[in-house]
Protein backbone atom coordinates (compact mmCIF):
# COMPACT_ATOMS: atom_id res chain seq x y z
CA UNK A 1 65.36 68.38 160.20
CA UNK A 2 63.42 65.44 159.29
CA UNK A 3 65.07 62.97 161.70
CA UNK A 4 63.96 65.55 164.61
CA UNK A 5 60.39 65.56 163.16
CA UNK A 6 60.45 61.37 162.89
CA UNK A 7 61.73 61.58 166.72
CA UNK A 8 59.50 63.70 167.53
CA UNK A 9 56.25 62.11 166.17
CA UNK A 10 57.88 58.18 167.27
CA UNK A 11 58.02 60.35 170.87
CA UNK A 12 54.53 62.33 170.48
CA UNK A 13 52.28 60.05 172.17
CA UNK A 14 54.69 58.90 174.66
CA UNK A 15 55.00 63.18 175.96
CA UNK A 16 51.31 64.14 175.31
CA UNK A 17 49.28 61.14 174.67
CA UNK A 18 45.77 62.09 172.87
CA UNK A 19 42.91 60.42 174.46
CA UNK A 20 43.69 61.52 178.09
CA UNK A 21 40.28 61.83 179.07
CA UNK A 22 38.44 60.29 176.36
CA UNK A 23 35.01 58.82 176.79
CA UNK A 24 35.84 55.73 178.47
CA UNK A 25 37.84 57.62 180.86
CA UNK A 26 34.96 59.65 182.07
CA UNK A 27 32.39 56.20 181.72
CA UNK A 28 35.17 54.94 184.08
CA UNK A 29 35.15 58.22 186.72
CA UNK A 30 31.10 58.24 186.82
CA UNK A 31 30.89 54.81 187.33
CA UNK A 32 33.43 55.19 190.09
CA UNK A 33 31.84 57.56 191.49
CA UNK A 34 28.25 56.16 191.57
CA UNK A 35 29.49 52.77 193.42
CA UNK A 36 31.18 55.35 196.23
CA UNK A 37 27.84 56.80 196.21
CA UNK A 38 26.41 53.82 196.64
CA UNK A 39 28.46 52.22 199.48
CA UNK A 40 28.34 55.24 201.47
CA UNK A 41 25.13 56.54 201.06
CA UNK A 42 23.33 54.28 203.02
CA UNK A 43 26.25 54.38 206.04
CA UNK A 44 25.06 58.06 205.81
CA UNK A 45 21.05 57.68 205.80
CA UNK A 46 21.87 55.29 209.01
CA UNK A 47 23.75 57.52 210.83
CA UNK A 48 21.44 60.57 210.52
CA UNK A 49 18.39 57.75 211.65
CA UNK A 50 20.29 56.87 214.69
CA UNK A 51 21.17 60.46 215.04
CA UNK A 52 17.74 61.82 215.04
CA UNK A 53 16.20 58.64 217.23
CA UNK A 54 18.83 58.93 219.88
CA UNK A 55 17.70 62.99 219.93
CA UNK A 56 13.86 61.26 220.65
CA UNK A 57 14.91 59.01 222.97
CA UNK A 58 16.70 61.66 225.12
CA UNK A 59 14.40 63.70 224.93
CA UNK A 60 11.65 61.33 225.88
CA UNK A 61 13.85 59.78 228.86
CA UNK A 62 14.09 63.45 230.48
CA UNK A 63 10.15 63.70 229.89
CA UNK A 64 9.54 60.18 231.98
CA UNK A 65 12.38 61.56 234.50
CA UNK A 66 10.67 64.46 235.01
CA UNK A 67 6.96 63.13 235.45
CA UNK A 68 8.04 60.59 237.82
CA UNK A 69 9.90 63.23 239.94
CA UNK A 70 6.28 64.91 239.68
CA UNK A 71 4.47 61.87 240.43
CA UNK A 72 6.69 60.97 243.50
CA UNK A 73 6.24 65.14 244.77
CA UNK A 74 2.29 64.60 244.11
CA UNK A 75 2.08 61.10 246.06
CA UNK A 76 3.99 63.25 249.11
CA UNK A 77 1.69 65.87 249.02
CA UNK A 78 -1.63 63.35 248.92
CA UNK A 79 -0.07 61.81 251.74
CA UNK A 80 0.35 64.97 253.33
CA UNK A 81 -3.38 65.79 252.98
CA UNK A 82 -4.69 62.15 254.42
CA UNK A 83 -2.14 62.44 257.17
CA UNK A 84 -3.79 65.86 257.72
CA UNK A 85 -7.18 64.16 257.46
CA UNK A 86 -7.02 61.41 259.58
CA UNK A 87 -5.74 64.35 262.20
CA UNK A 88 -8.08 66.69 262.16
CA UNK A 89 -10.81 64.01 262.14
CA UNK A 90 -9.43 62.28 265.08
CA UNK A 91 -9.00 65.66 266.79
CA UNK A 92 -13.33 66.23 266.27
């Protein structure tokens, strides 16, 4: 019986060691995880900048598209109107 308990405790730390998840095991996990956080962090913050100022810039491009359409339809009818104008003047 004792040469089964000497085996045993010789094998012991080799089947279940102790400090699995001591403290510097966990030091090593958090500071593992705060330099991921810190590499991809700022790839995130980036991507939701260009995100949101691509949103701005569409929008704003169909704003300018859609005031020039109204600028060229306004010119057209002020045309209109002088063309009318100079014919009705021309006409008394």
């Amino acid at each position: 019986m004792s040469e089964k308990h000497d085996i045993l405790e010789e094998t012991q730390h080799i089947i279940s060691p102790d400090e699995s998840m001591g403290p510097i095991f966990l030091r090593n996990v958090f500071v593992g995880m705060f330099l991921v956080l810190v590499v991809v962090f700022p790839k995130i913050f980036i991507n939701t900048q260009i995100y949101f100022k691509s949103r701005e810039i569409s929008t704003l491009t169909h704003e300018h598209d859609s005031l020039l359409e109204e600028n060229r339809l306004i010119k057209a009818k002020v045309e209109a109107m002088k063309y009318k104008s100079q014919i009705s003047d021309t006409l008394f």
